[in-house]
PDB file of N, CA and C in Angstrom:
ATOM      1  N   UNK A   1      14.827  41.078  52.848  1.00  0.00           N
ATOM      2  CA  UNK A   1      13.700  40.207  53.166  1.00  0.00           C
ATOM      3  C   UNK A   1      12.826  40.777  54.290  1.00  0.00           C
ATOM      4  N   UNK A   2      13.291  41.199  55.436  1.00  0.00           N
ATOM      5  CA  UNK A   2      12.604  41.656  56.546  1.00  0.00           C
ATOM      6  C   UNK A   2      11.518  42.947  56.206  1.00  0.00           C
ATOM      7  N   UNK A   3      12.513  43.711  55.470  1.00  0.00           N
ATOM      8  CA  UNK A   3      11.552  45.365  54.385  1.00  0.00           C
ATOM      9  C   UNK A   3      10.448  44.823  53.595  1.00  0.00           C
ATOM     10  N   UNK A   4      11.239  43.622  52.797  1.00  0.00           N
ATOM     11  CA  UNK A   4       9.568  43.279  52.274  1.00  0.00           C
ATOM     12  C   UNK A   4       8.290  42.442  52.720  1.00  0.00           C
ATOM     13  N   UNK A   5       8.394  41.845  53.986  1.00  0.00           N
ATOM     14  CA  UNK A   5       7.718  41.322  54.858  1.00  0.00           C
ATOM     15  C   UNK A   5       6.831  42.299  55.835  1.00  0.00           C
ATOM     16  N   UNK A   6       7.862  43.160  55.661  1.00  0.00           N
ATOM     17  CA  UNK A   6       7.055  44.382  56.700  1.00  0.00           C
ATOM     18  C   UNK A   6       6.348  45.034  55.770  1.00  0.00           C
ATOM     19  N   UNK A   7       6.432  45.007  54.547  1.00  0.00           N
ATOM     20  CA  UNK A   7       5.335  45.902  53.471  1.00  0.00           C
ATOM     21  C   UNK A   7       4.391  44.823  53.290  1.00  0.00           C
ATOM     22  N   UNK A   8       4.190  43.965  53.181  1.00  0.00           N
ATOM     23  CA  UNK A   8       3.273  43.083  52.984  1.00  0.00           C
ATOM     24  C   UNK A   8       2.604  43.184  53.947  1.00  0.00           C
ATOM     25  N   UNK A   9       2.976  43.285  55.602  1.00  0.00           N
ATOM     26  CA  UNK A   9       1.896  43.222  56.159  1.00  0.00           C
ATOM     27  C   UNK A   9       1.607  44.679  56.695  1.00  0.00           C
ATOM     28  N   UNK A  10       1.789  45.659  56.391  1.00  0.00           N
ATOM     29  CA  UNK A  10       0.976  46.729  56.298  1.00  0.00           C
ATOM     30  C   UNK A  10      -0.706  47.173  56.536  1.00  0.00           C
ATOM     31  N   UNK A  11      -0.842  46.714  55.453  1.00  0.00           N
ATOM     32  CA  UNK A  11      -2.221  46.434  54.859  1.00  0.00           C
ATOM     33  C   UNK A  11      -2.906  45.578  55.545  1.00  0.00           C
ATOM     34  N   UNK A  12      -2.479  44.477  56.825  1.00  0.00           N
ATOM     35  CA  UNK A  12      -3.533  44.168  57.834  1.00  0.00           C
ATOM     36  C   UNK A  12      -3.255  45.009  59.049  1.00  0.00           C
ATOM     37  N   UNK A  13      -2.619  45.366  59.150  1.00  0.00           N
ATOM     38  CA  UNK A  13      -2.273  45.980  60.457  1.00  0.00           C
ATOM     39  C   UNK A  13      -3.503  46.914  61.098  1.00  0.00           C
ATOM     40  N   UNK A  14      -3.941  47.820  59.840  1.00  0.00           N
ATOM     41  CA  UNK A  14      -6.028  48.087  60.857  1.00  0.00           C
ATOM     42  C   UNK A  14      -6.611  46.876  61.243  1.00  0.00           C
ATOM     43  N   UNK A  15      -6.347  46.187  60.549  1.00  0.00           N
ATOM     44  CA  UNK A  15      -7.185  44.807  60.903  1.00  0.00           C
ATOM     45  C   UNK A  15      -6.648  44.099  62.479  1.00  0.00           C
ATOM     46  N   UNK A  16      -5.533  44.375  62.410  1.00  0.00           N
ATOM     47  CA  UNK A  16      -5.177  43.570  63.655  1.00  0.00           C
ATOM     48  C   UNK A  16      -5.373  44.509  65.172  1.00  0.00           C
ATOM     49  N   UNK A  17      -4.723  45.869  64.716  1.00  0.00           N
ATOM     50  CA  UNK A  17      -5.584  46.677  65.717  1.00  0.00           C
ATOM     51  C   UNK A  17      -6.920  46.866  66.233  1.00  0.00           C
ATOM     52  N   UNK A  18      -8.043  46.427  65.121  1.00  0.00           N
ATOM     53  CA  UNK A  18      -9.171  46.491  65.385  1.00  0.00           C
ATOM     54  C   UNK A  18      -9.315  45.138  66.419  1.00  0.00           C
ATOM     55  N   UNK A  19      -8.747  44.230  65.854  1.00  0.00           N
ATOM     56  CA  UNK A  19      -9.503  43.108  66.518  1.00  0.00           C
ATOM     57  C   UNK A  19      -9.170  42.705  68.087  1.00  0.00           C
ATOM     58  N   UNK A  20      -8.095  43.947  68.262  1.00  0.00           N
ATOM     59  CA  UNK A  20      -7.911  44.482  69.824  1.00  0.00           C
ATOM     60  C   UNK A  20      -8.550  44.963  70.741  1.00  0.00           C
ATOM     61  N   UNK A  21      -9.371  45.046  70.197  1.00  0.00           N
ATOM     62  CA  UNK A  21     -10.490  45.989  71.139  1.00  0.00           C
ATOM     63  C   UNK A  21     -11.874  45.217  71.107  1.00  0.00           C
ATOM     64  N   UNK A  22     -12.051  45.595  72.574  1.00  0.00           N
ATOM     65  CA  UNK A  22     -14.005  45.219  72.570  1.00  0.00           C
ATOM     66  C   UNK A  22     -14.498  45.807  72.615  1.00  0.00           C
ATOM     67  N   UNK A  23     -16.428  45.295  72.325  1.00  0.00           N
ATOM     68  CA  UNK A  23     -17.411  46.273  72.306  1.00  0.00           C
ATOM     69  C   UNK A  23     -18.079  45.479  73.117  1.00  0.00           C
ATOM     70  N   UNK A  24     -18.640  46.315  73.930  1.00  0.00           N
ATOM     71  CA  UNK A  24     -19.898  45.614  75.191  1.00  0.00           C
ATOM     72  C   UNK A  24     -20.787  46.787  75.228  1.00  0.00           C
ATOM     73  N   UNK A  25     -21.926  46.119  74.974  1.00  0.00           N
ATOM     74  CA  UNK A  25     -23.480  46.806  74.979  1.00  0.00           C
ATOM     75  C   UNK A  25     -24.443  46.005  76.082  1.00  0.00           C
ATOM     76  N   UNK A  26     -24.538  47.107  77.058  1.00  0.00           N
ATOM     77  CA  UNK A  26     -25.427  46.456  78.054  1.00  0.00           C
ATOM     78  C   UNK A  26     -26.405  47.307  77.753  1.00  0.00           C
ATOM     79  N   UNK A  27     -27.552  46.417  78.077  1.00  0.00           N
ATOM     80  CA  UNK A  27     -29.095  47.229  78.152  1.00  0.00           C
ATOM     81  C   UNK A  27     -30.032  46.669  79.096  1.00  0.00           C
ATOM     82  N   UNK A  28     -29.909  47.856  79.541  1.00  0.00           N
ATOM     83  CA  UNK A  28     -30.766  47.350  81.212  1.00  0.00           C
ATOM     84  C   UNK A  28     -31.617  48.428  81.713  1.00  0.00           C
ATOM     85  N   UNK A  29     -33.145  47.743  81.759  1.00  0.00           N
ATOM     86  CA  UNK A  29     -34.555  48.561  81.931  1.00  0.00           C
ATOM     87  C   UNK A  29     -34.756  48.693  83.313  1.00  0.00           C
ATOM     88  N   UNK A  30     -34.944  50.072  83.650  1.00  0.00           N
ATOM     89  CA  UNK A  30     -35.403  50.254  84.989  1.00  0.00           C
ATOM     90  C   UNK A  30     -37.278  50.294  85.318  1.00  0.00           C
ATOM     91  N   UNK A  31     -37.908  49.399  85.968  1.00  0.00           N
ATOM     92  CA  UNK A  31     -38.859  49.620  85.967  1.00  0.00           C
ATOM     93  C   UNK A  31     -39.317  49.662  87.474  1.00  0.00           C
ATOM     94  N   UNK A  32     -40.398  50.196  87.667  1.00  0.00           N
ATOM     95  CA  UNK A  32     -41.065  51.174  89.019  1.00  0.00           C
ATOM     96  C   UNK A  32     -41.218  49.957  89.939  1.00  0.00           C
ATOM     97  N   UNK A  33     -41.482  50.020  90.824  1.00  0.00           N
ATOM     98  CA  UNK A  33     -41.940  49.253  92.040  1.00  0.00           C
ATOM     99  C   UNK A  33     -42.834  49.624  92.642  1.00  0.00           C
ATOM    100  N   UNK A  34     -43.877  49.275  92.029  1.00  0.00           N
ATOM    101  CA  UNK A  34     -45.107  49.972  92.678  1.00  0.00           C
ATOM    102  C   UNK A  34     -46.263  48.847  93.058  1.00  0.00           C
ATOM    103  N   UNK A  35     -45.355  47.712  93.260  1.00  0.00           N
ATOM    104  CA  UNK A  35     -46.228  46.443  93.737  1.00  0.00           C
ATOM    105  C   UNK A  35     -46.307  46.624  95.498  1.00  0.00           C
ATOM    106  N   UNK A  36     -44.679  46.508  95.662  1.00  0.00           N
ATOM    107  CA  UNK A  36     -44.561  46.733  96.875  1.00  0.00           C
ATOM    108  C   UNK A  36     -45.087  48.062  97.896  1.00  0.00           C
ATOM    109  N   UNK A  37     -45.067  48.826  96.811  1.00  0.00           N
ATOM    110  CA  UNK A  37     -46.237  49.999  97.728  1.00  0.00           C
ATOM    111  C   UNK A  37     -47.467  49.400  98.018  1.00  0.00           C
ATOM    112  N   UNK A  38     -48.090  49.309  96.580  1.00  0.00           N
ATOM    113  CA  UNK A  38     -49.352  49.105  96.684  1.00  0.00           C
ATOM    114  C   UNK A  38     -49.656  48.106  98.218  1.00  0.00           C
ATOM    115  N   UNK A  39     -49.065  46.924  98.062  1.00  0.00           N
ATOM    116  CA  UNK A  39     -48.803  45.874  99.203  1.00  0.00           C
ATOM    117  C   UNK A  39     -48.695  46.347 100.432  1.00  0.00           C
ATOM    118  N   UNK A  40     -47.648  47.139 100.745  1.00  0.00           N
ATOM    119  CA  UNK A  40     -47.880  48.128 101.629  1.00  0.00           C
ATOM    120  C   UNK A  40     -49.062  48.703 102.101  1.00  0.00           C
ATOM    121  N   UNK A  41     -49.338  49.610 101.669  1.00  0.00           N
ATOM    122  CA  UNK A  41     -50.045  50.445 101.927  1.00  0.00           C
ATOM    123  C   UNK A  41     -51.849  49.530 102.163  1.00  0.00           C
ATOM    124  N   UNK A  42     -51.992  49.131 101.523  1.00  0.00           N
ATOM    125  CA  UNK A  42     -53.033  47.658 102.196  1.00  0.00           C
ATOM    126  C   UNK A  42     -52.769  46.979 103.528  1.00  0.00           C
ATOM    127  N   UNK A  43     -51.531  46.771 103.353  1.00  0.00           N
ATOM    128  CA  UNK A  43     -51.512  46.254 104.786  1.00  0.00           C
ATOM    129  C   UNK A  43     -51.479  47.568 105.888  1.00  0.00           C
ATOM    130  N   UNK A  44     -51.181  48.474 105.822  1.00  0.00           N
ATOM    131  CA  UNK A  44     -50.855  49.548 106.697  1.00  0.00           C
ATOM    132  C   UNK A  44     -52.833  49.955 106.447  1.00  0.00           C
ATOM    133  N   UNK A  45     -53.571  49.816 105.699  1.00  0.00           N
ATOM    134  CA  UNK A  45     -55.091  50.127 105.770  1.00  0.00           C
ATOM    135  C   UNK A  45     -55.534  49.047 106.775  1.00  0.00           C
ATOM    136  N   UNK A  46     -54.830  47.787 106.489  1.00  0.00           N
ATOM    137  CA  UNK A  46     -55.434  46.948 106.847  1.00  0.00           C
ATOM    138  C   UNK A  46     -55.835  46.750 108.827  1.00  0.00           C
ATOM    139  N   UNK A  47     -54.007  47.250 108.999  1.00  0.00           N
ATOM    140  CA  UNK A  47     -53.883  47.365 110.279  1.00  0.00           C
ATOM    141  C   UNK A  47     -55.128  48.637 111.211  1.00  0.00           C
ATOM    142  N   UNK A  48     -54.582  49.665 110.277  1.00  0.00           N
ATOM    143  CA  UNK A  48     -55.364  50.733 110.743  1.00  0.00           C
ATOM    144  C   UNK A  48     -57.081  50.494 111.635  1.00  0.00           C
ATOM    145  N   UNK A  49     -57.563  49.743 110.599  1.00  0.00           N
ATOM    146  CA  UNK A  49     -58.462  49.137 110.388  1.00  0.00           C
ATOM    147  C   UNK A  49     -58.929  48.562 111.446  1.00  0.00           C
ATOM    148  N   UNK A  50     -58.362  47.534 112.090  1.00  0.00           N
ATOM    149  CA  UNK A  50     -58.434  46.289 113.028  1.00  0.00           C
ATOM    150  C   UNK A  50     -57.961  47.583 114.366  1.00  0.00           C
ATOM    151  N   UNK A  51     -57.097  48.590 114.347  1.00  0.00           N
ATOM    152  CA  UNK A  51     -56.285  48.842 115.568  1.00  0.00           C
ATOM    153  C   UNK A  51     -57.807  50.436 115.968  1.00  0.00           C
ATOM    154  N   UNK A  52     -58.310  50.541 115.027  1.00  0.00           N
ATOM    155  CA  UNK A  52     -59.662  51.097 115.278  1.00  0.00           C
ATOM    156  C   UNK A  52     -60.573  50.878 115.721  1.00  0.00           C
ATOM    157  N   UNK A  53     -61.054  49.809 115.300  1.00  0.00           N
ATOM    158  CA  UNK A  53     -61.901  48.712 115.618  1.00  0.00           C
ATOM    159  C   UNK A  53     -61.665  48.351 117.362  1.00  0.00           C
ATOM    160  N   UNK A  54     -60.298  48.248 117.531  1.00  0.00           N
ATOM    161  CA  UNK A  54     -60.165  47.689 118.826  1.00  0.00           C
ATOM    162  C   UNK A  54     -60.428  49.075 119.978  1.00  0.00           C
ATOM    163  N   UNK A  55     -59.941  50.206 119.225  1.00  0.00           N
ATOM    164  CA  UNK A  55     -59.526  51.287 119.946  1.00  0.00           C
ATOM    165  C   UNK A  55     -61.444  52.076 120.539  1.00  0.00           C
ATOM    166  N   UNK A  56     -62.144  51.840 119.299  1.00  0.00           N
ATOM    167  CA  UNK A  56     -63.685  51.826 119.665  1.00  0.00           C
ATOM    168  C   UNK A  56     -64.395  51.140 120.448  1.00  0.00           C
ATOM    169  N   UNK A  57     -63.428  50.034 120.957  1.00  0.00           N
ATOM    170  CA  UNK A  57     -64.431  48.987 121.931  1.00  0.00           C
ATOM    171  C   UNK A  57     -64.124  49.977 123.306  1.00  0.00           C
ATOM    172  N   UNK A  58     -62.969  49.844 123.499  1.00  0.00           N
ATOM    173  CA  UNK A  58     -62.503  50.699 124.794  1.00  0.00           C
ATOM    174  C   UNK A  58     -61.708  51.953 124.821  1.00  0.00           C
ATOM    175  N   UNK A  59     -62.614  53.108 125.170  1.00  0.00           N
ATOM    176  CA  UNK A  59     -61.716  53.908 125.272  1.00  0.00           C
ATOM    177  C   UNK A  59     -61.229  54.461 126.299  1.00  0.00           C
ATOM    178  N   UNK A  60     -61.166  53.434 127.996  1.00  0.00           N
ATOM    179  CA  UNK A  60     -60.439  53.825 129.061  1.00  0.00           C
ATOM    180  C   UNK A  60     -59.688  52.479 128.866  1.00  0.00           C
ATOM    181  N   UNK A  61     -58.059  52.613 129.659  1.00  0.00           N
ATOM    182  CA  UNK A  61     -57.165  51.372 129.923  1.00  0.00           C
ATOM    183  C   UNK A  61     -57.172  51.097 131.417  1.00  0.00           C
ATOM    184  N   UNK A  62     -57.578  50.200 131.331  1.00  0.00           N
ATOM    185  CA  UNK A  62     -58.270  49.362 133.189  1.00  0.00           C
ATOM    186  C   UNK A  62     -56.489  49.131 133.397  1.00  0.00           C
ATOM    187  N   UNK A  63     -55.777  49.142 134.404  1.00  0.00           N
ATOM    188  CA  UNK A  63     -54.703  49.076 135.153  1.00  0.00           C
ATOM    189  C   UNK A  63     -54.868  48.607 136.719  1.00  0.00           C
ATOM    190  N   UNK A  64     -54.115  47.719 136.810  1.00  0.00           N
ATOM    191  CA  UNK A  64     -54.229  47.001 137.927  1.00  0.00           C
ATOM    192  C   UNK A  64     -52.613  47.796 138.625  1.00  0.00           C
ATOM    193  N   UNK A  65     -52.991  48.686 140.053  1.00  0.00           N
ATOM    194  CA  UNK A  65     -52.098  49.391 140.489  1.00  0.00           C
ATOM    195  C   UNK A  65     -51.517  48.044 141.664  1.00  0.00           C
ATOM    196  N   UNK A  66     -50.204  47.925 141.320  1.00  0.00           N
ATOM    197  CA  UNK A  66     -49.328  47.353 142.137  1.00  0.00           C
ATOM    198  C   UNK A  66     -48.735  47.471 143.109  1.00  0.00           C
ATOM    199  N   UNK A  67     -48.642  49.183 143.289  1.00  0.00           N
ATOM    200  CA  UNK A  67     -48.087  49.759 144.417  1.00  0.00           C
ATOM    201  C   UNK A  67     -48.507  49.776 145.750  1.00  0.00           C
ATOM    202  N   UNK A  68     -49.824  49.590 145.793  1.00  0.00           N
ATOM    203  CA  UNK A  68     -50.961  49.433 146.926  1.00  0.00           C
ATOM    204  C   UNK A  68     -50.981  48.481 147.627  1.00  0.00           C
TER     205      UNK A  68
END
């Protein structure tokens, strides 16, 4: 009885091995970051900008000497 039980199931036995195993498919897109530059780099114009502006009003630094 046991011999012919074991021939019978033979014939699933790929089947049961297969269904041992997984398959995992990841898919995952890399895309640029070129917001945050852009963003950047505006604000770094922006500063420039204003720290020019200020640097053209005066170009000596008045100092009040303390030591005196």
């Amino acid at each position: 009885m046991p011999k012919v039980l074991f021939l019978w199931s033979l014939p699933f036995l790929p089947l049961l091995l297969a269904s041992c195993t997984t398959h995992h498919e990841i898919t995952h897109r890399v895309e640029p970051v070129h917001i945050i530059v852009d963003v950047n780099v505006q604000v770094e114009e922006q500063l420039n900008s204003f720290f020019d502006d200020l640097d053209s009003q005066s170009k000596t630094v008045i100092t009040e000497d303390s030591s005196s």
